[in-house]
Protein backbone atom coordinates (compact mmCIF):
# COMPACT_ATOMS: atom_id res chain seq x y z
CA UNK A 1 10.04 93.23 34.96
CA UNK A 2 7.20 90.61 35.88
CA UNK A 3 8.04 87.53 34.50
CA UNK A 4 5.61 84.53 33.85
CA UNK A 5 5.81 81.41 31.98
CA UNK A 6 2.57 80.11 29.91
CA UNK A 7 3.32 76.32 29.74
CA UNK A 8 1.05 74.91 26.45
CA UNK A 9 0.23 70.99 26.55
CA UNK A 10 -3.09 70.23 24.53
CA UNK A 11 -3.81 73.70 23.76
CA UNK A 12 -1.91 74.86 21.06
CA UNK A 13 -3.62 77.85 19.84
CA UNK A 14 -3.46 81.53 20.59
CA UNK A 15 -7.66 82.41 20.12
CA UNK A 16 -9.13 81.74 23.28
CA UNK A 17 -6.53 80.55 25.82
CA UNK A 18 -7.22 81.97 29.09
CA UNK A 19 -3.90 80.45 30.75
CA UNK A 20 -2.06 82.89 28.23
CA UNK A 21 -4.48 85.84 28.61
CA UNK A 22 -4.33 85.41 32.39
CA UNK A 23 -0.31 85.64 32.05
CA UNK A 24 -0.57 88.68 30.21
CA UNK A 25 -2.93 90.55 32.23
CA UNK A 26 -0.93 89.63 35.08
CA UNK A 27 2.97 89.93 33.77
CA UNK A 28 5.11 92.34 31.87
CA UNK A 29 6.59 89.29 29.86
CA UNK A 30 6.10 85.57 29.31
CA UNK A 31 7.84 82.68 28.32
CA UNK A 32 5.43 80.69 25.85
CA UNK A 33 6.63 77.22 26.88
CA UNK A 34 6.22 73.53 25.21
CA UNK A 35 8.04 70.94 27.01
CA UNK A 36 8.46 67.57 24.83
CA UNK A 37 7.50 65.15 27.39
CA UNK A 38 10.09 62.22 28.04
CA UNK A 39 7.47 60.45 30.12
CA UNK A 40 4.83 60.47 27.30
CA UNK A 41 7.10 58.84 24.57
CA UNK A 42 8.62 56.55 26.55
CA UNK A 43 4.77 55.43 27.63
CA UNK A 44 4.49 54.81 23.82
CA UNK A 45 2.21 57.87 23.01
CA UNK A 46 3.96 59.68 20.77
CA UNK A 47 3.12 57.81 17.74
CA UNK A 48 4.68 58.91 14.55
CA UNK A 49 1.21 60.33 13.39
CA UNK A 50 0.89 62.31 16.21
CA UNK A 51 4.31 63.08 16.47
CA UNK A 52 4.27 65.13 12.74
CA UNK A 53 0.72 66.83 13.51
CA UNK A 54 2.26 67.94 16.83
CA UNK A 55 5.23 69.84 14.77
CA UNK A 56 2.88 71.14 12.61
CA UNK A 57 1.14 72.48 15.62
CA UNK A 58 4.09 74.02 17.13
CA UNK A 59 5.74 75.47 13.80
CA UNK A 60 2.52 76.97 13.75
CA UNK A 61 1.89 78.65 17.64
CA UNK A 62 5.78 79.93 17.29
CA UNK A 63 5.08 81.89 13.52
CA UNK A 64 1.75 83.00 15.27
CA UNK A 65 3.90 84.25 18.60
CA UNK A 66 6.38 85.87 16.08
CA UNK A 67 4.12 87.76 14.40
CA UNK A 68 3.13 89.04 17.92
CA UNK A 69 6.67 89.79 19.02
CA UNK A 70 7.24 86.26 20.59
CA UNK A 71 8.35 83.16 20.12
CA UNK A 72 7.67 79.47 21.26
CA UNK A 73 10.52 77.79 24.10
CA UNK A 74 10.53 74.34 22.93
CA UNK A 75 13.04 71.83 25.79
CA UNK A 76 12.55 68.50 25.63
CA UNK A 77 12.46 66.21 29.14
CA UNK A 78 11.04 66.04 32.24
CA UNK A 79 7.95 68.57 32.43
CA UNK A 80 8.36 69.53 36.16
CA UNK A 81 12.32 69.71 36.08
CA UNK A 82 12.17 71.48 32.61
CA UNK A 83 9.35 74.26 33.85
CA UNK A 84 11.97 74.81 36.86
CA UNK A 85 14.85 75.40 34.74
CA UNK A 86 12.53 78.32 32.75
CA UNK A 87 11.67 79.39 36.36
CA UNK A 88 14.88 79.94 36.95
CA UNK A 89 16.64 81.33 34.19
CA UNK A 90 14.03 84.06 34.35
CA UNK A 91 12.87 84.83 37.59
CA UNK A 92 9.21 83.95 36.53
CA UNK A 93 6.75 83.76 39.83
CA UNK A 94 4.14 82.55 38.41
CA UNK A 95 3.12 79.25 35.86
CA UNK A 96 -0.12 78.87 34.05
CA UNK A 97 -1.33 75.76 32.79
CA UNK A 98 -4.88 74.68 31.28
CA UNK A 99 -6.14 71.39 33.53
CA UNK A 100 -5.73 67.92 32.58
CA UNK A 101 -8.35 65.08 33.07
CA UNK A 102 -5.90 62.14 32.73
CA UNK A 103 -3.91 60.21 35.83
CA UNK A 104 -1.04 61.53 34.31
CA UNK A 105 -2.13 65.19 33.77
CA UNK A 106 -2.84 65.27 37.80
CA UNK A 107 0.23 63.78 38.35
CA UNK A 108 2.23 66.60 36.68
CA UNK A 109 0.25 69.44 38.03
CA UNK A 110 0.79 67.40 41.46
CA UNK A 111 4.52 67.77 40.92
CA UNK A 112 4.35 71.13 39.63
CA UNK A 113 2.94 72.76 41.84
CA UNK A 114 4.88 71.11 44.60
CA UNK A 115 8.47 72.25 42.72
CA UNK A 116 7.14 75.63 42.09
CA UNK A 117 5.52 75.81 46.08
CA UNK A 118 9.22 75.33 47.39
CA UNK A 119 10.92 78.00 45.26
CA UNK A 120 8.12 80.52 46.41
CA UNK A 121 6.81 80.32 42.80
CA UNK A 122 2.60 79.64 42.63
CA UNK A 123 0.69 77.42 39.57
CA UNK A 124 -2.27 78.62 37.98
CA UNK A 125 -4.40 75.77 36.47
CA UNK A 126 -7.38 77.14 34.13
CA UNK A 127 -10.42 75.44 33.18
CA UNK A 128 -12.49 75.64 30.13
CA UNK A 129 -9.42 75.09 27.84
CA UNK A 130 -9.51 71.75 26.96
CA UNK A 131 -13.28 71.57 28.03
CA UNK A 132 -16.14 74.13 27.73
CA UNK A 133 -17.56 73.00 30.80
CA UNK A 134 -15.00 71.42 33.31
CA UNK A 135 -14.96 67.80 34.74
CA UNK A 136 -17.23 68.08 37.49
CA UNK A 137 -18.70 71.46 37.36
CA UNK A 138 -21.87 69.16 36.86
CA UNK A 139 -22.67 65.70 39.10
CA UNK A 140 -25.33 64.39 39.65
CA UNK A 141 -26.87 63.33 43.42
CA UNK A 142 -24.68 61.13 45.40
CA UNK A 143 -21.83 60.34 42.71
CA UNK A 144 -19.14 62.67 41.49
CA UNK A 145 -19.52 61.71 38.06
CA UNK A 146 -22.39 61.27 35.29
CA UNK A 147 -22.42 57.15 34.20
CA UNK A 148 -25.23 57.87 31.44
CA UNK A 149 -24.86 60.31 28.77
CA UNK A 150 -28.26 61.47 28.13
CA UNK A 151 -28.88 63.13 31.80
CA UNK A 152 -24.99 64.58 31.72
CA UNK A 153 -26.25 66.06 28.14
CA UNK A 154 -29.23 68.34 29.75
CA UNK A 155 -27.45 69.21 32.69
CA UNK A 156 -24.38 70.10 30.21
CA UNK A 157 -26.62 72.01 28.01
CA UNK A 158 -27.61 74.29 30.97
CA UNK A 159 -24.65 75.52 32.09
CA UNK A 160 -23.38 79.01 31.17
CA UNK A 161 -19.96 78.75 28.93
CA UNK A 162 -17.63 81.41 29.49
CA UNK A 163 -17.31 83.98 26.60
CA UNK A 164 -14.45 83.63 24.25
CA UNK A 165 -11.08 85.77 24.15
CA UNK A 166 -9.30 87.16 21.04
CA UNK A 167 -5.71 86.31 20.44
CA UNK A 168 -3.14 88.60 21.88
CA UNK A 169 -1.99 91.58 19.58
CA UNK A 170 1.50 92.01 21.50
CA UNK A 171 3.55 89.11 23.22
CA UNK A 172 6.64 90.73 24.99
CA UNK A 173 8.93 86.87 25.68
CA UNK A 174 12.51 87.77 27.28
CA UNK A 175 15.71 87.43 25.51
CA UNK A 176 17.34 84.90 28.03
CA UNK A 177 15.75 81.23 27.86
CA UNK A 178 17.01 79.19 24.90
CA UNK A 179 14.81 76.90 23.04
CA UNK A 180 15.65 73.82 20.43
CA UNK A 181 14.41 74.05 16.82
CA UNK A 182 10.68 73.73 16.45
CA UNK A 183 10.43 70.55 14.86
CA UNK A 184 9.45 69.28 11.28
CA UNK A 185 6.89 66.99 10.12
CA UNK A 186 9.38 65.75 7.47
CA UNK A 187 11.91 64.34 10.29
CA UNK A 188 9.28 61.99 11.42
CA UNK A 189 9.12 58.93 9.86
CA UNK A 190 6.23 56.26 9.80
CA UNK A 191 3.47 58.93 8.98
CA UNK A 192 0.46 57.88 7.42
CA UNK A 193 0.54 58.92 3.58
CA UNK A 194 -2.85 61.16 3.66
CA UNK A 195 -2.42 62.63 7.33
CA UNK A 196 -4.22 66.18 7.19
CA UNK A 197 -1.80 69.18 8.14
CA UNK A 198 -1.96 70.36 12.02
CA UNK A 199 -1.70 73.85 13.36
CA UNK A 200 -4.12 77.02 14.47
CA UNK A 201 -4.70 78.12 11.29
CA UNK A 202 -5.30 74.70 9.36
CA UNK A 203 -7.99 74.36 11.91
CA UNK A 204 -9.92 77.89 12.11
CA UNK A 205 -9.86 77.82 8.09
CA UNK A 206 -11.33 73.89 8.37
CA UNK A 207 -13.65 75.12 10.66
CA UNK A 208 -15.05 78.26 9.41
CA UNK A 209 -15.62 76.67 5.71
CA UNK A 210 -17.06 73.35 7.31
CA UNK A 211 -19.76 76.03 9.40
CA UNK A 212 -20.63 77.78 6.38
CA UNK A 213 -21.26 74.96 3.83
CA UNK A 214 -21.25 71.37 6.35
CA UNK A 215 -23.05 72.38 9.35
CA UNK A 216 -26.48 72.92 8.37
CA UNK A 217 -26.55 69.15 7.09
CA UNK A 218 -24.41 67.41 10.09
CA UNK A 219 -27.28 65.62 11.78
CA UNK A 220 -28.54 63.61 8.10
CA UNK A 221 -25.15 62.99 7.15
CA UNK A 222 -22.48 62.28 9.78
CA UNK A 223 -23.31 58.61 9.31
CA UNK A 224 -22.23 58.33 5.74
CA UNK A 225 -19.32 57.02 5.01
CA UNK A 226 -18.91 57.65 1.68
CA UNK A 227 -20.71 60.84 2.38
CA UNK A 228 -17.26 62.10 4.79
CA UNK A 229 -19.95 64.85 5.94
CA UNK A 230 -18.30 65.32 9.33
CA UNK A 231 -16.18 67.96 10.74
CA UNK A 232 -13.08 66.52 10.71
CA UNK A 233 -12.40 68.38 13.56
CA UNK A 234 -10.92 66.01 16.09
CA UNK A 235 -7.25 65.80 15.65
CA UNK A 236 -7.43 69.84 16.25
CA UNK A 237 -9.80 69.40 19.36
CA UNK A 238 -7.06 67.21 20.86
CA UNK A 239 -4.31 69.03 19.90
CA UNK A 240 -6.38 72.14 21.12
CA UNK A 241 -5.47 73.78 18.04
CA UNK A 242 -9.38 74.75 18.29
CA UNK A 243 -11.21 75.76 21.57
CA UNK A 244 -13.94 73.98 22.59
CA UNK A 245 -15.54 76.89 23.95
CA UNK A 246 -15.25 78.76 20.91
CA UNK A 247 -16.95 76.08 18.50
CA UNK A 248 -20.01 75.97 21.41
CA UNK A 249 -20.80 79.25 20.76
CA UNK A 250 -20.04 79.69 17.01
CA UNK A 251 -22.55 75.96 16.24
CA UNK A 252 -25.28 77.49 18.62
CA UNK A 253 -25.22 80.51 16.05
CA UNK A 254 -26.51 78.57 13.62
CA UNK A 255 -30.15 77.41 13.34
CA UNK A 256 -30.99 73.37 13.32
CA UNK A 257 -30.75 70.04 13.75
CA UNK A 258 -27.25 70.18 12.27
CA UNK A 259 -25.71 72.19 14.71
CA UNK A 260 -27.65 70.88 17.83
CA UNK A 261 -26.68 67.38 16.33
CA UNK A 262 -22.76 68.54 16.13
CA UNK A 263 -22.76 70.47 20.15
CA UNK A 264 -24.21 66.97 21.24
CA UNK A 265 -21.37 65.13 19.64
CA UNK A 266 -18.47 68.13 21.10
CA UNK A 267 -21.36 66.97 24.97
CA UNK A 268 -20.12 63.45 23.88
CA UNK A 269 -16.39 64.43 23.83
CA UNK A 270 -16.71 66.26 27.34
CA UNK A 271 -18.67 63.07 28.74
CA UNK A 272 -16.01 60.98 28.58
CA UNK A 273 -13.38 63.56 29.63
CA UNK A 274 -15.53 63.60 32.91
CA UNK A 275 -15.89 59.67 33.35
CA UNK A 276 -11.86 59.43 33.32
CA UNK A 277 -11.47 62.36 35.59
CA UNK A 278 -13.83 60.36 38.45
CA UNK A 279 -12.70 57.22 37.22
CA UNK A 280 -8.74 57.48 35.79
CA UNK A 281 -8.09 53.77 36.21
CA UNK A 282 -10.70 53.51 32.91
CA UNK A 283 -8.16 53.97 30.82
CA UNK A 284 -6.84 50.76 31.70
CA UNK A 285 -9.50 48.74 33.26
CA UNK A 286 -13.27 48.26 32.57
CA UNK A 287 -15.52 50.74 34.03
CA UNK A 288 -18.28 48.29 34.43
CA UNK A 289 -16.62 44.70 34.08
CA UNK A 290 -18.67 41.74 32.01
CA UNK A 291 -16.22 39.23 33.59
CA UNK A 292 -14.97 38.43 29.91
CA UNK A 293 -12.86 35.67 29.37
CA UNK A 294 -11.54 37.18 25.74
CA UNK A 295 -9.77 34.75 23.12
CA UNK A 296 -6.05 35.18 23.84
CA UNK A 297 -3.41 36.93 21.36
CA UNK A 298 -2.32 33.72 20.81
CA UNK A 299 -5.49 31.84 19.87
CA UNK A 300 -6.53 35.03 17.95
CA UNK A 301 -3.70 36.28 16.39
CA UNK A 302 -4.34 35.60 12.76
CA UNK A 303 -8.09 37.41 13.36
CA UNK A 304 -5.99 40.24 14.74
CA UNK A 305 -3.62 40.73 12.28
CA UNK A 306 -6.42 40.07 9.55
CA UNK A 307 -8.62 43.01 11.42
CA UNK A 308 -5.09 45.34 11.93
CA UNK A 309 -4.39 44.67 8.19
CA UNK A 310 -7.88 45.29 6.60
CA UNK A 311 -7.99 41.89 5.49
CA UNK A 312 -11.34 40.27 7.49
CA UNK A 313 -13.37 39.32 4.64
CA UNK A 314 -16.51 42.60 5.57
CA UNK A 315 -15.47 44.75 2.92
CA UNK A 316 -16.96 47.81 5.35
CA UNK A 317 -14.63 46.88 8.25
CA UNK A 318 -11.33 46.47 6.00
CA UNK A 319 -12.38 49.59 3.87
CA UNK A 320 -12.41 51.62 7.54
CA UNK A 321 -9.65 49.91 8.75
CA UNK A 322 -7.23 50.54 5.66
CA UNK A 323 -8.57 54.06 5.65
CA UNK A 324 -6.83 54.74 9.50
CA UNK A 325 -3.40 53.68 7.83
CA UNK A 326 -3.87 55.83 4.80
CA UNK A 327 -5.24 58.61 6.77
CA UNK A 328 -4.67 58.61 10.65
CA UNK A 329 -7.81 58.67 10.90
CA UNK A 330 -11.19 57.02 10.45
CA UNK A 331 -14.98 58.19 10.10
CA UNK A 332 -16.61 57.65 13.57
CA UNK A 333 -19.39 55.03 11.90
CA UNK A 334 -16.31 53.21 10.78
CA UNK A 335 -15.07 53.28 14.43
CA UNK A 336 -18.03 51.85 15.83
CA UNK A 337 -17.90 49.05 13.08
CA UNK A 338 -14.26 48.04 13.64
CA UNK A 339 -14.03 48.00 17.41
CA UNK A 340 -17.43 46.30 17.65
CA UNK A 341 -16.56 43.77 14.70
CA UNK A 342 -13.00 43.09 16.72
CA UNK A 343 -14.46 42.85 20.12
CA UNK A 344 -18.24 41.42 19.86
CA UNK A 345 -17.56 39.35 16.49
CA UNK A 346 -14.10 38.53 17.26
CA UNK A 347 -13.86 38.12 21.05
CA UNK A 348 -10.99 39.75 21.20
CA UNK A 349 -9.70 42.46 24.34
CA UNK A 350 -10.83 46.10 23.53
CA UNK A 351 -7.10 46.71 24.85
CA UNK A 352 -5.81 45.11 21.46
CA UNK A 353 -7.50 47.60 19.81
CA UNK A 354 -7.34 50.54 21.66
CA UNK A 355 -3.77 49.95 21.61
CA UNK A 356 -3.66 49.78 17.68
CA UNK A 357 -5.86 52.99 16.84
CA UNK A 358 -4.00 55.05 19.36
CA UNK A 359 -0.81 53.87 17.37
CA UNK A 360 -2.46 55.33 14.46
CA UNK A 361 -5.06 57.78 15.35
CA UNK A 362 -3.84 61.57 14.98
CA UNK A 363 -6.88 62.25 17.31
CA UNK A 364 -6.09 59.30 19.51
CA UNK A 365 -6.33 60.17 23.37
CA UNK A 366 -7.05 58.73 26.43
CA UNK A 367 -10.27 59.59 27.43
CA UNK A 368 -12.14 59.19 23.87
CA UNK A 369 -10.18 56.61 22.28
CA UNK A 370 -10.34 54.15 25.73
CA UNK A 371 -13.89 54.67 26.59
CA UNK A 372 -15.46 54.41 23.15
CA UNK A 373 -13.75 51.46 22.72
CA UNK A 374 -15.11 50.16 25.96
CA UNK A 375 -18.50 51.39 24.90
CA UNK A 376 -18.32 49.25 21.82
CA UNK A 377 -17.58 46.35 24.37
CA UNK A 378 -20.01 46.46 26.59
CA UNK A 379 -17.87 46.81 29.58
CA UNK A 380 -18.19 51.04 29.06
CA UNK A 381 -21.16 53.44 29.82
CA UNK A 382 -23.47 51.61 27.14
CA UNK A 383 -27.33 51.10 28.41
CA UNK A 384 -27.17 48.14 26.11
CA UNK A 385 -24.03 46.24 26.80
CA UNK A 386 -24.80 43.03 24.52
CA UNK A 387 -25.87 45.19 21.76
CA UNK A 388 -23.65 43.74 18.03
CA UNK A 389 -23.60 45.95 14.74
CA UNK A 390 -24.01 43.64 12.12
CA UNK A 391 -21.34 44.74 9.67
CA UNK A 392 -23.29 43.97 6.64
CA UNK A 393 -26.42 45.65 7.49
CA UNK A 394 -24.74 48.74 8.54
CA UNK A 395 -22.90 48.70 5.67
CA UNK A 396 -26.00 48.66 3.31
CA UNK A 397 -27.76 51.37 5.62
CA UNK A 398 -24.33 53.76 5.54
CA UNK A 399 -22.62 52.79 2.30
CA UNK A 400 -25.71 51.85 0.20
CA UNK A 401 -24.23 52.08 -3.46
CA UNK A 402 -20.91 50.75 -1.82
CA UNK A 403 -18.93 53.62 -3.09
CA UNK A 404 -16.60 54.03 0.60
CA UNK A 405 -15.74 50.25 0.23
CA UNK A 406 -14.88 50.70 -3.08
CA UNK A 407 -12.79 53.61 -2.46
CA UNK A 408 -10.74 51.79 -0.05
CA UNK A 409 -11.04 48.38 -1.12
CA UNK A 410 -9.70 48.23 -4.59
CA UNK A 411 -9.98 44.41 -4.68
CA UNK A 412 -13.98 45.28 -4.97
CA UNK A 413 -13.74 48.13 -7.20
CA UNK A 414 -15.42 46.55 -9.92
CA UNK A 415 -18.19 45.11 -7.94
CA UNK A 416 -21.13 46.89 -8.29
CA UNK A 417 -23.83 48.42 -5.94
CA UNK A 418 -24.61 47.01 -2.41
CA UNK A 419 -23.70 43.23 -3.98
CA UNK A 420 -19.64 44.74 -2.75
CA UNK A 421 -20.89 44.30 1.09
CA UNK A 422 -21.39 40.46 0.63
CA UNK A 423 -18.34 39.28 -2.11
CA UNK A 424 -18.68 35.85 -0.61
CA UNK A 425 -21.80 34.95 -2.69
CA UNK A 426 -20.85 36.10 -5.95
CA UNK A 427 -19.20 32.80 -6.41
CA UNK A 428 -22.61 31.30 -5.32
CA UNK A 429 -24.05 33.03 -8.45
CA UNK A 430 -21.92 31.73 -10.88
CA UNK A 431 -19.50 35.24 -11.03
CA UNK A 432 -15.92 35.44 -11.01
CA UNK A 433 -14.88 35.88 -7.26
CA UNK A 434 -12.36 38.69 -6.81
CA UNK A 435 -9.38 38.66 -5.12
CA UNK A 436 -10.57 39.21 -1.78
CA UNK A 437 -10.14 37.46 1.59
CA UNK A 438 -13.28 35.00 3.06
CA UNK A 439 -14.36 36.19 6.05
CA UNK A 440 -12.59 34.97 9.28
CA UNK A 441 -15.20 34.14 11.30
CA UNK A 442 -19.45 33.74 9.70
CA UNK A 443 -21.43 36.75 11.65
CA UNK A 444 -23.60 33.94 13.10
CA UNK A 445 -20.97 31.98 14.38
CA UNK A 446 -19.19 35.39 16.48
CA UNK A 447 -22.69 35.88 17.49
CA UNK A 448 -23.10 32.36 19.12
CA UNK A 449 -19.01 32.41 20.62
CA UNK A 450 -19.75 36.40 21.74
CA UNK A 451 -23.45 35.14 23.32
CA UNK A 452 -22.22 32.01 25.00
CA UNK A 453 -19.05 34.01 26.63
CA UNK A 454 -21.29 36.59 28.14
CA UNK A 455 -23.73 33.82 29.59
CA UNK A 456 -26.60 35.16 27.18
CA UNK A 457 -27.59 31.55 26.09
């Protein structure tokens, strides 16, 4: 008996997975393997929202692998020192793995494959699992990454995508290695009361209803808040509970703007998994520095805590900001307005707030979560690095009758139309003021401390 082991990191899914096919074709049995990562927690990743979409996720690839004949080997540790245990409790030869764009993802196919290499064993890492179209299948002349979206888009666009596979019907997994409980969402604590549920199925039932009755209308309404006409779809992209090749080919089915509006915003996801492949120390640093000088957490901590807390005084920035505590999650225009508001109105370190969505975020990764955030700086891939969103006007242009503030700002609820956006001058006309924090800072006055920092006036 050929034995090989399948190990699953952000691909937890059994549709179109070609490190699993690839293991089949090749071996008479596999071990279907997820390793809880010591290394990741201890880095402070495993946040409790991700932490309880996660078991979801894995309760639901081992009932799917049961169904099949298998089950899911769940150890918890070191990845490379876990894999060789499996290795060796089962005479596997062979590993498969889908490809990682982060520092650390290299690093543990680095040590992989040089365990595995000394035991005689081989790794197999597969693209177009956690990308349709890997990091650097496309460059442009004389750099080995693309810094501007729009060019990386065509060249993108033309490139053939592989087709998709089918689950498995049969998965033959031997008796011998043992494998802890899959975990519960219920023994994590600290999860956001409205978190959606995680696993395979959650996600191709999301998807296929979203298809039929959202698609068609994505590109007029993904900026409306109160509209919530997006997908939805990232915490299952990042949990790979969905394959990005399979949701290529399924939007291009469909006919209009919506769907070539949503395969430009999956182009946008891939963009930035390709900047921190060339560039890995972007997760960190900025990929084009501004030489800031950003207010320190001391100076700034009651703004901080005010932003964190949903408590600013722009009812459209608290309403987005208490909706990523309630939910895990937050629509994107509300991401643009909060890290913008934070770092451009504020002049506070994108870091801060990177740091605070990914300990909320259910979709929160490296690559998305670090360089949008840096794109909302000005220190990203943004043409227009000085650029501010005025939270008021984009409030009035995304939440006209105010009805997403309201929702999340109860404070306002009985404030009606746009007159919720601007709560500050209803005491100027002579009505009650609710019970609502003034702003922290007036919009011209971050505009003058952001301009002078930068050297603009």
């Amino acid at each position: 008996m050929t034995v090989a082991v399948v190990l699953f990191t952000a691909d937890l899914r059994l549709h179109d997975h070609p490190p699993l096919r690839a293991a089949l074709a090749s071996s008479d049995e596999i071990v279907p393997l997820f390793v809880r990562d010591s290394a990741i927690e201890a880095a402070g990743f495993g946040a409790p929202n991700r932490l309880a979409f996660l078991a979801d996720c894995l309760r639901d690839l081992d009932a799917g692998l049961r169904e099949r004949g298998g089950r899911l080997v769940i150890r918890s540790g070191d990845v490379a020192e876990e894999v060789g245990r499996i290795v060796s409790e089962t005479g596997a030869a062979d590993v498969h793995l889908a490809a990682g764009v982060s520092a650390y993802a290299r690093r543990r196919e680095e040590r992989l494959r040089a365990a595995l290499a000394s035991g005689g064993q081989r790794l197999h890492v597969h693209d177009g699992v956690v990308t349709a179209v890997a990091p650097g299948a496309v460059t442009p002349a004389a750099s080995d990454h693309f810094a501007v979206f729009t060019p990386y888009f065509r060249r993108w666009s033309a490139q053939r995508v592989r087709e998709t596979f089918a689950a498995p019907r049969a998965v033959r997994v031997p008796d011998g290695p043992g494998s802890e409980a899959v975990p519960a969402r219920s023994a994590v604590s600290g999860v956001s009361e409205g978190l959606a549920e995680g696993g395979e199925r959650q996600a191709r039932t999301r998807f296929t209803a979203w298809r039929r009755h959202g698609l068609a209308a994505y590109e007029e309404g993904h900026d409306d808040l109160s509209g919530d006409a997006t997908s939805r779809l990232s915490p299952h992209l990042h949990f790979g509970t969905l394959s990005p090749v399979e949701l290529v080919h399924r939007a291009r089915t469909v006919e209009g703007a919506g769907a070539e509006a949503f395969v430009r915003q999956l182009c946008w996801r891939e963009f930035h998994h390709q900047v921190l492949a060339a560039r890995p120390a972007a997760a960190r640093q900025d990929y084009r520095t501004r030489h800031d000088h950003w207010r320190s957490e001391t100076d700034a901590a009651e703004d901080i805590e005010a932003w964190r807390q949903g408590r600013t005084g722009y009812p459209v920035v608290d309403a987005a900001m208490r909706q990523l505590r309630h939910e895990g999650w937050m629509h994107n225009r509300g991401r643009l307005l909060t890290a913008g508001f934070l770092t451009k109105t504020l002049y506070v370190d994108w870091r801060i707030g990177a740091r605070h969505f990914l300990d909320l975020l259910v979709d929160g990764d490296v690559a998305n979560n670090q360089l949008n955030w840096q794109w909302m700086a000005g220190t990203g891939t943004d043409s227009r690095p000085n650029r501010v969103l005025n939270p008021v006007i984009q409030a009035k242009r995304y939440d006209p009758d105010g009805s997403y503030v309201r929702r999340w700002v109860p404070e306002l609820a009985e404030v009606s139309g746009s007159a919720v956006h601007e709560p500050w001058k209803l005491r100027r006309s002579g009505r009650d003021r609710p019970d609502y924090p003034e702003p922290v800072v007036g919009l011209a006055d971050g505009l003058s401390r952001f301009r002078r920092a930068r050297g603009l006036d």
